[in-house]
Each structure stands twice: as structure tokens, then as C-alpha cells.
Protein backbone atom coordinates (compact mmCIF):
# COMPACT_ATOMS: atom_id res chain seq x y z
CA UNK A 1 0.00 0.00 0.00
CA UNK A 2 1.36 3.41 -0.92
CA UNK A 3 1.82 6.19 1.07
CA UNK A 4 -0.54 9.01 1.34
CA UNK A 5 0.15 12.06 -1.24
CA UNK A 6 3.00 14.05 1.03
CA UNK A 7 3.57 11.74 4.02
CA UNK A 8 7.13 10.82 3.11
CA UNK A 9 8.41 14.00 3.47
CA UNK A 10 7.03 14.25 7.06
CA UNK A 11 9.72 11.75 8.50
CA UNK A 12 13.00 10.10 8.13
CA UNK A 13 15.87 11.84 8.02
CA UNK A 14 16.28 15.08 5.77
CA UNK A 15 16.83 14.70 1.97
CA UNK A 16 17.40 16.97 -0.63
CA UNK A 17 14.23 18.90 -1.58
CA UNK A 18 13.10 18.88 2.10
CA UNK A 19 12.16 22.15 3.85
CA UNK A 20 14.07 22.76 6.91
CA UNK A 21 12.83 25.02 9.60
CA UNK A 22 15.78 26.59 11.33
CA UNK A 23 15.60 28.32 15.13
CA UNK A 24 17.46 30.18 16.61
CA UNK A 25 18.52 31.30 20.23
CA UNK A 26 15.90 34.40 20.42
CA UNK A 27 13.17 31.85 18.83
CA UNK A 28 13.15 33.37 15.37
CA UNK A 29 12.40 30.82 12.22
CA UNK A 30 14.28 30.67 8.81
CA UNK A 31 13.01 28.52 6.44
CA UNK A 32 14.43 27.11 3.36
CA UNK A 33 14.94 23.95 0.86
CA UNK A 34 17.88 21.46 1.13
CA UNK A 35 19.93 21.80 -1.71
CA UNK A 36 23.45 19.92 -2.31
CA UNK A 37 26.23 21.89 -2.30
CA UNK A 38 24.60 24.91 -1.17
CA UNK A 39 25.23 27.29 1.86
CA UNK A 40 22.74 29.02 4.30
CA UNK A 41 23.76 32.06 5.45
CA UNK A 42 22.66 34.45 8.36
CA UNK A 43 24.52 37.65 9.92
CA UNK A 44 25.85 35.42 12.83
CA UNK A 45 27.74 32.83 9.62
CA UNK A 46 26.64 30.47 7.72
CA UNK A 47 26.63 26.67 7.17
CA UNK A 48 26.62 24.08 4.79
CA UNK A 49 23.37 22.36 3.72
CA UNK A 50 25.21 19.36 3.18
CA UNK A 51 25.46 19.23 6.74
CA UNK A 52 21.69 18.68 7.57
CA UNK A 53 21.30 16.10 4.03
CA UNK A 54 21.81 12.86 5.83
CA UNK A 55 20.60 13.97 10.02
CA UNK A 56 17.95 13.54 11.92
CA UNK A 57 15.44 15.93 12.26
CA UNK A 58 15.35 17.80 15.30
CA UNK A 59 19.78 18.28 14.84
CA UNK A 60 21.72 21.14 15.95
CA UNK A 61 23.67 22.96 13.62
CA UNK A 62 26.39 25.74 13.90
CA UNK A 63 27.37 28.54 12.16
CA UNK A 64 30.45 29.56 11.23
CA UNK A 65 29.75 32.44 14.14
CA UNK A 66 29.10 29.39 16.36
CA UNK A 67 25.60 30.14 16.82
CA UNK A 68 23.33 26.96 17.84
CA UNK A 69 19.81 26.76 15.34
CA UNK A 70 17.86 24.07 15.58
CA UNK A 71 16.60 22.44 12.58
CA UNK A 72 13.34 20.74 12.33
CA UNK A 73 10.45 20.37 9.16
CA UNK A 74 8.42 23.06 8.97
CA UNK A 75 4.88 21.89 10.14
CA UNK A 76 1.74 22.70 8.70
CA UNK A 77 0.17 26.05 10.52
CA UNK A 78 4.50 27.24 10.02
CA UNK A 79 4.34 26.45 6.10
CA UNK A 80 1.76 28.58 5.36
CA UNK A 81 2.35 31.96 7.57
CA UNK A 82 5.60 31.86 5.55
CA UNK A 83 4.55 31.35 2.13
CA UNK A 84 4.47 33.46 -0.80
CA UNK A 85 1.07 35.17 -1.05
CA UNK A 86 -1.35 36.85 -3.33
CA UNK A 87 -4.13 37.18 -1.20
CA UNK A 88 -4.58 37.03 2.74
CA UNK A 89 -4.06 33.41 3.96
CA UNK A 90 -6.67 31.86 6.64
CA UNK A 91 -4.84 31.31 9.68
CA UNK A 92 -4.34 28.50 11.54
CA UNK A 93 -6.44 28.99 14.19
CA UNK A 94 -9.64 29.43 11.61
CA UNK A 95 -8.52 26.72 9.36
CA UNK A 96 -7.81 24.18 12.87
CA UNK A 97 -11.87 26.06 13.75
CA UNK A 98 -13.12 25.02 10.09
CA UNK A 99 -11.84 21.41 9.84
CA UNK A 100 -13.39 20.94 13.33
CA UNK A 101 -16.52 22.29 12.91
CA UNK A 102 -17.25 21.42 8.96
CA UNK A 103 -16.38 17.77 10.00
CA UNK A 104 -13.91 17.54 7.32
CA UNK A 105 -13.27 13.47 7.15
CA UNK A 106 -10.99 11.40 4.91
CA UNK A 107 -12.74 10.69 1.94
CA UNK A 108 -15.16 13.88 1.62
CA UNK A 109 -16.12 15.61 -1.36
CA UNK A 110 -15.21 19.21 -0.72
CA UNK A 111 -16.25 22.38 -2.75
CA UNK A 112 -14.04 25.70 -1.77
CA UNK A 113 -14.40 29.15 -3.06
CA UNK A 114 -11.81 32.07 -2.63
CA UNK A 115 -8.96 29.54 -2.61
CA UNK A 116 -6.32 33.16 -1.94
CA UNK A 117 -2.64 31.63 -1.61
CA UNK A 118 -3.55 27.70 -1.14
CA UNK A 119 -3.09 27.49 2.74
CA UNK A 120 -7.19 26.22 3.37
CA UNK A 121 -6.65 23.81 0.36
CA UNK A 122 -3.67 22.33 2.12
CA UNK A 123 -5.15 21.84 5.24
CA UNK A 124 -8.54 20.40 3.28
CA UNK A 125 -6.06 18.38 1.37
CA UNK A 126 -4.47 17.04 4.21
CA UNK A 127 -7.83 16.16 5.97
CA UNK A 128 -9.73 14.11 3.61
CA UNK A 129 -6.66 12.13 2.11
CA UNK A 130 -6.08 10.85 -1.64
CA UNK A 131 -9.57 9.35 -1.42
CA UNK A 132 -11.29 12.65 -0.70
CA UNK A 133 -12.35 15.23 -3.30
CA UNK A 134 -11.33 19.21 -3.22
CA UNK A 135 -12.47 21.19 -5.76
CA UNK A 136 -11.12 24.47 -5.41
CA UNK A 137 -13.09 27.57 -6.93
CA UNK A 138 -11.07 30.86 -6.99
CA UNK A 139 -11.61 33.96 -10.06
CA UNK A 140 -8.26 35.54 -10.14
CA UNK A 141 -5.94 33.91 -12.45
CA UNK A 142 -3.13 35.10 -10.56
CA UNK A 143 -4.19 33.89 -7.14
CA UNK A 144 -4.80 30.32 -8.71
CA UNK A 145 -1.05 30.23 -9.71
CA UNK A 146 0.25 30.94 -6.51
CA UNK A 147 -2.33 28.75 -4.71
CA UNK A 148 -0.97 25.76 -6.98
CA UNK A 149 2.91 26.53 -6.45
CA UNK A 150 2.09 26.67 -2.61
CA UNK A 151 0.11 23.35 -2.34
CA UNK A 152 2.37 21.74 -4.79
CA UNK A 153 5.61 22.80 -2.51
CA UNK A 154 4.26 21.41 0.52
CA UNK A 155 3.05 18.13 -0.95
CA UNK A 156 6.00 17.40 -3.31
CA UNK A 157 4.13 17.66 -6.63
CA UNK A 158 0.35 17.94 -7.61
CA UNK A 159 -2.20 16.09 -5.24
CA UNK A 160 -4.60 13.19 -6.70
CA UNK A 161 -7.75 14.34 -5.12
CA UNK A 162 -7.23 18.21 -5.98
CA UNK A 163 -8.88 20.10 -8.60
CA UNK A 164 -8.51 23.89 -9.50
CA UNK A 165 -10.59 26.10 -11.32
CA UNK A 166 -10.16 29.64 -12.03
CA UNK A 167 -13.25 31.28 -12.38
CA UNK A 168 -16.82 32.25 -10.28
CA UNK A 169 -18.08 29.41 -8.45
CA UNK A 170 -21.95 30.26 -9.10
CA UNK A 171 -21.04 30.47 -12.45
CA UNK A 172 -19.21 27.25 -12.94
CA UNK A 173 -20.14 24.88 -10.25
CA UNK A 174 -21.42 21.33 -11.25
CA UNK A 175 -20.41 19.25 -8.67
CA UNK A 176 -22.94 17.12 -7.02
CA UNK A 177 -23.41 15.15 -4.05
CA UNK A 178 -20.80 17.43 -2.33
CA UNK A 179 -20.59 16.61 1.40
CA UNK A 180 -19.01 20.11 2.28
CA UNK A 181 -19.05 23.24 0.70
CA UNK A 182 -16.56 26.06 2.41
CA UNK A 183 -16.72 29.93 1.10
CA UNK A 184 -14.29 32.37 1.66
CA UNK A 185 -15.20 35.17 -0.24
CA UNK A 186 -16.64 38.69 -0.13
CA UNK A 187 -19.90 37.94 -0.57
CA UNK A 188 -21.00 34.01 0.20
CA UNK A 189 -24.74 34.94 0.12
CA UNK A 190 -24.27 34.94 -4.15
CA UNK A 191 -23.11 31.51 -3.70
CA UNK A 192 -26.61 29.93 -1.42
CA UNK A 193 -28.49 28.86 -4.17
CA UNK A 194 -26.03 27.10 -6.11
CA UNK A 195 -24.16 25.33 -3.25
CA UNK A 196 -27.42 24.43 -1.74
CA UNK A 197 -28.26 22.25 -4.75
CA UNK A 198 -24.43 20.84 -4.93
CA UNK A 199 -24.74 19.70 -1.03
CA UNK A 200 -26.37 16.41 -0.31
CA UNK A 201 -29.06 16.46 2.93
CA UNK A 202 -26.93 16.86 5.97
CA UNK A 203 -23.79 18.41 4.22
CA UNK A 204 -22.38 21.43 6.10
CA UNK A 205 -21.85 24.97 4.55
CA UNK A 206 -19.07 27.04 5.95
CA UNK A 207 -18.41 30.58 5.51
CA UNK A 208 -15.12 32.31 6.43
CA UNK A 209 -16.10 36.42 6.21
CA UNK A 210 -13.69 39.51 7.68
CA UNK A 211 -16.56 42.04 9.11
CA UNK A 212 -19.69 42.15 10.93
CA UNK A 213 -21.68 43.09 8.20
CA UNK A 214 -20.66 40.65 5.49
CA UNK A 215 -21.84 38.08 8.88
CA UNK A 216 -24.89 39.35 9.12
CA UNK A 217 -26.28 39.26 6.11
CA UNK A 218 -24.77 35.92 5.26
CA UNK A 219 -26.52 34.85 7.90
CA UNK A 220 -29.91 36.55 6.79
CA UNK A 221 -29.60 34.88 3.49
CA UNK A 222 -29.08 31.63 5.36
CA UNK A 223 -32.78 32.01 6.85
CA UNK A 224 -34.44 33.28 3.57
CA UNK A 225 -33.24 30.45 1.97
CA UNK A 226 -34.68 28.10 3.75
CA UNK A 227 -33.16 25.03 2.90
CA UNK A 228 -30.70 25.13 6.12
CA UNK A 229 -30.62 25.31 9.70
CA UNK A 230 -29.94 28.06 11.86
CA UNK A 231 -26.71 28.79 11.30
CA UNK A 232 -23.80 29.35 14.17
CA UNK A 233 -21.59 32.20 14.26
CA UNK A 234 -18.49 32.58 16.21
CA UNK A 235 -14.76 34.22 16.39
CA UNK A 236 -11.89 32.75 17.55
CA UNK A 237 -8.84 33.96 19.29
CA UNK A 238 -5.65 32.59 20.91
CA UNK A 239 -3.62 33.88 23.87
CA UNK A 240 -0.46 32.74 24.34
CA UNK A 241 1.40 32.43 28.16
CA UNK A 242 4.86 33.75 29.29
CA UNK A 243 6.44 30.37 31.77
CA UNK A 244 9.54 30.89 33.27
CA UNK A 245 9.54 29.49 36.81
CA UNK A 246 7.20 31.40 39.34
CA UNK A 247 6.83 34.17 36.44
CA UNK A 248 3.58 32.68 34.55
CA UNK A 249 1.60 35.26 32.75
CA UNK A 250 -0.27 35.79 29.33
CA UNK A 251 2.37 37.28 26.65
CA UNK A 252 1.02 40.94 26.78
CA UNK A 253 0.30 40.42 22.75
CA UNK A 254 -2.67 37.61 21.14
CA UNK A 255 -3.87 36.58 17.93
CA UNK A 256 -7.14 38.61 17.56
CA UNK A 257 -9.86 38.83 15.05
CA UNK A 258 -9.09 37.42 11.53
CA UNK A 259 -12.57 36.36 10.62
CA UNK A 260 -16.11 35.54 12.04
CA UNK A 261 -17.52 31.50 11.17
CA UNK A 262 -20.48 30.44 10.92
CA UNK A 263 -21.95 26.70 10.09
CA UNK A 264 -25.70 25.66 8.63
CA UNK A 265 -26.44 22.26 7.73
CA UNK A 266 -28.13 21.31 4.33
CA UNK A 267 -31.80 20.05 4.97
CA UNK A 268 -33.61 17.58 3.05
CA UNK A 269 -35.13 18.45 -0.32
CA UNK A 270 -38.83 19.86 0.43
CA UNK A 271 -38.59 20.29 4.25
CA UNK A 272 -39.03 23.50 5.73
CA UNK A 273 -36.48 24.49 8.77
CA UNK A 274 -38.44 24.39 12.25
CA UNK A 275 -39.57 28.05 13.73
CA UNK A 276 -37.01 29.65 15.56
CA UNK A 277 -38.09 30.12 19.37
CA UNK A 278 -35.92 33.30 20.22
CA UNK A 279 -37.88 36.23 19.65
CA UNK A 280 -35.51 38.98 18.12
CA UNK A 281 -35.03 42.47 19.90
CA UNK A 282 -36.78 45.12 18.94
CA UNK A 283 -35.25 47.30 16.24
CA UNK A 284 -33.48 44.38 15.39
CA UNK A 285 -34.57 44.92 11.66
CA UNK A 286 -35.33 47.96 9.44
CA UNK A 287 -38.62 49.03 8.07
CA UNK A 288 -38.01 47.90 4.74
CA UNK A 289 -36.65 44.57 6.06
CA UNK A 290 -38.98 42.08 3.88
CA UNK A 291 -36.56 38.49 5.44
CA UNK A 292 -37.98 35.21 7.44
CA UNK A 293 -38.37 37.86 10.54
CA UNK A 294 -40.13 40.61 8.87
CA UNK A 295 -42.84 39.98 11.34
CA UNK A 296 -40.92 40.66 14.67
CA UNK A 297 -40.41 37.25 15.33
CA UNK A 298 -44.51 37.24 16.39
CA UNK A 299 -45.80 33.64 17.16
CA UNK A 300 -42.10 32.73 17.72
């Protein structure tokens, strides 16, 4: 049985063509590709690559200006804060959020929209294995290529179970019996109608937007819809703590807001979504407001 798409260069000890993670004393990273012959250089010296070809990971190397740096493979959530972009990448924490929360499972048939620089389609890649399906939507031409470079660099070549198209999703979608559909885009409400016939009953829409407003009316659309649940919106952020000894305290800096999420699950063909029970707040929606709560929420 042959290994899954990428797994050989996660172990074993570095070979040319491997990327090599390098830190140093104050914690900083350097990244770059094992090449024969070649030397990687820093203001405190340099070193020979030749060195690392052959070693564990997790060596020491020195410099020339005998400074220590610890060499180790890049992992996932490192690759893609460090790789070339053309649009904003999704960050680890949202992309760790997404996989959770869509239930991304080996095997699934994914659709994705607004693919930016490739770090989602990695981690989707990742996730569902050769046997899974990623179809990856995104309209700039330019994005696309850099998307494909970055994938292809992390997995050593093209994967099996991705596919890339360049163009508007609404207008070119035809996948069907899609277990997952995830859209990071400006507007994911011009998406609904077409995903919602793509997703089979039970498959989970994910959208990934920047700003209250593109949230709420996402959600909105969700309701009017009406071929979802309620949908669940959230934010996440992560904290990181300062240890040394008795001296344990949160690091004064934290990974804020980077987007909102939000989740709705595809119902079966001719069912209508139950009543919601929470009656919304007054004002909650404008005079002109014609949605699924034009009514106040009366009888709710």
C-alpha cells in the first residue's frame, strides 16, 4: 500500500528537496529547501546544507559564528504563515476552527471558493486524504497560480484528489453530491443557491467572512433560503502564556480577530427548517426589512 500524497516528506531523516525550519537562540524561524552543495547564510555565519542532508530531524547545527539553530520540518500552521502570497491566507487557528466544525473526514467531497494563496486547500487536502475530493473555486488567475505553487511545494508535486478552477463558483459549479461546501469570499450569500443544490441532505456549509456586516447578512440569506438550519456564528482567538519558573503570565500580545464562522447544515429536499423560538429584539430589523423575521419574530 502506498503512502498518502505528502507523508514521506514528514519523516526520516532530511533529503534533498526537504524544507528545513531553522531556530534560533531568540526563537526566530528561517526557512528554506535542502539543496546539495549549497550554503545558508545568516549575519551570525553560515553553514553548509550538506550538513543537515543525511541527520535527523530535530539536529543542531552551527554557524560559522558558532551560533546553535535548531533544525526541524516546517509543520503545517509554520508552512503557510511563511509562504508566498497573493491574497490574505486563513490562519491556523480558523482553518484548525473550520476542519473541526465542517467535520472535514478522509474521503469527503469538498467544494471551496476564494482559494487566496492555497493554505485552506492544504489543510482540506491534508484532511480528507487521496480518497477525498477538493475542488477548489477561486476567479483571479493570478491567485490560482500561486495557490498551486504553494500546495504543490508542501506536498512534493500535484495532489490526486485536488482540482482547480479559475473562475466564479456560481457560475461554474457542477459538482454534485458534495458533502461540504466552504466559502471564503466577499460575498457568500451569491453563492446559497447554487451550493445548496451541490450539497447532499446533511452536508455542512461554511463561511469564512472579515466584518460584521458581510456576517450578518450571510446569515440573513441563510434564513431566507430556507433550505438550512440556523446557522452558528463565532470568532476565535488565541492567547499565548509567558512560563519561566514562578513568572507565569499571558504574553502581553494575542492573535485577535481574523474572521467571524459560521456553520448551517443542508436540509432535506422539500422540508421547511423548524420556527425559531428566540424572539428577536426590537429594532433588530429595518422598516423595509422584507426576510424570514419581517414579522418581529410574532408567534415565535
Amino acid at each position: 500500500m502506498s503512502e498518502p500524497t505528502g507523508a514521506a516528506r514528514r519523516r526520516g531523516p532530511f533529503k534533498v528537496g526537504d524544507q528545513v525550519q531553522l531556530t534560533d537562540p531568540k526563537g526566530r524561524h528561517y526557512t528554506f529547501t535542502l539543496e546539495a552543495g549549497k550554503n545558508f547564510h545568516t549575519h551570525k555565519g553560515s553553514f553548509p546544507h550538506d550538513e543537515l542532508i543525511g541527520a535527523p530531524e530535530g539536529s543542531v547545527v552551527r554557524t560559522t559564528g558558532n551560533v546553535a539553530y535548531l533544525a526541524l520540518r516546517p509543520l503545517l500552521p509554520d508552512y503557510v504563515l511563511s509562504m508566498p502570497r497573493g491574497a490574505a491566507v486563513v490562519y491556523p487557528k480558523d482553518a484548525g476552527q473550520i476542519l473541526a466544525f465542517a467535520d472535514i473526514f478522509p474521503g469527503a467531497r469538498v467544494v471551496e471558493a476564494g482559494v487566496g494563496s492555497g493554505s485552506l486547500s492544504s489543510f482540506l487536502l491534508r484532511a480528507i486524504g487521496d480518497q477525498g475530493m477538493l475542488h477548489s473555486y477561486e476567479r483571479r488567475e493570478d491567485f490560482a497560480d500561486i495557490a498551486r505553487q504553494n500546495v504543490e511545494r508542501y506536498f512534493g508535486g500535484p495532489h490526486p484528489a485536488w482540482q482547480l478552477t479559475v473562475g466564479d463558483l456560481q457560475d461554474n459549479l457542477s459538482d454534485t453530491e458534495v458533502d461540504r461546501v466552504i466559502l471564503d469570499m466577499l460575498a457568500p450569500w451569491e453563492c446559497l443557491e447554487a451550493v445548496s443544490k451541490a450539497l447532499v441532505p446533511g452536508g455542512i456549509l461554511c463561511c469564512y467572512v472579515a466584518t460584521t456586516t458581510q456576517l450578518a447578512r450571510t446569515v440573513e440569506s441563510i434564513r431566507e433560503i430556507g433550505c438550512f438550519n440556523e446557522p452558528t456564528a463565532w470568532e476565535t482567538m488565541i492567547r499565548n502564556w509567558h512560563i519561566e519558573g514562578l513568572a507565569v503570565r499571558p504574553d502581553h500580545r494575542m492573535i485577535g480577530h481574523t474572521g467571524f464562522l459560521l456553520t448551517a447544515r443542508r436540509l432535506a429536499d422539500g422540508v421547511e427548517p423548524p420556527m425559531r423560538r428566540r424572539r428577536p429584539a426590537k429594532g433588530a430589523y429595518g422598516e423595509d426589512y422584507e426576510g424570514p423575521n419581517a414579522d418581529g419574530g410574532a408567534g415565535r
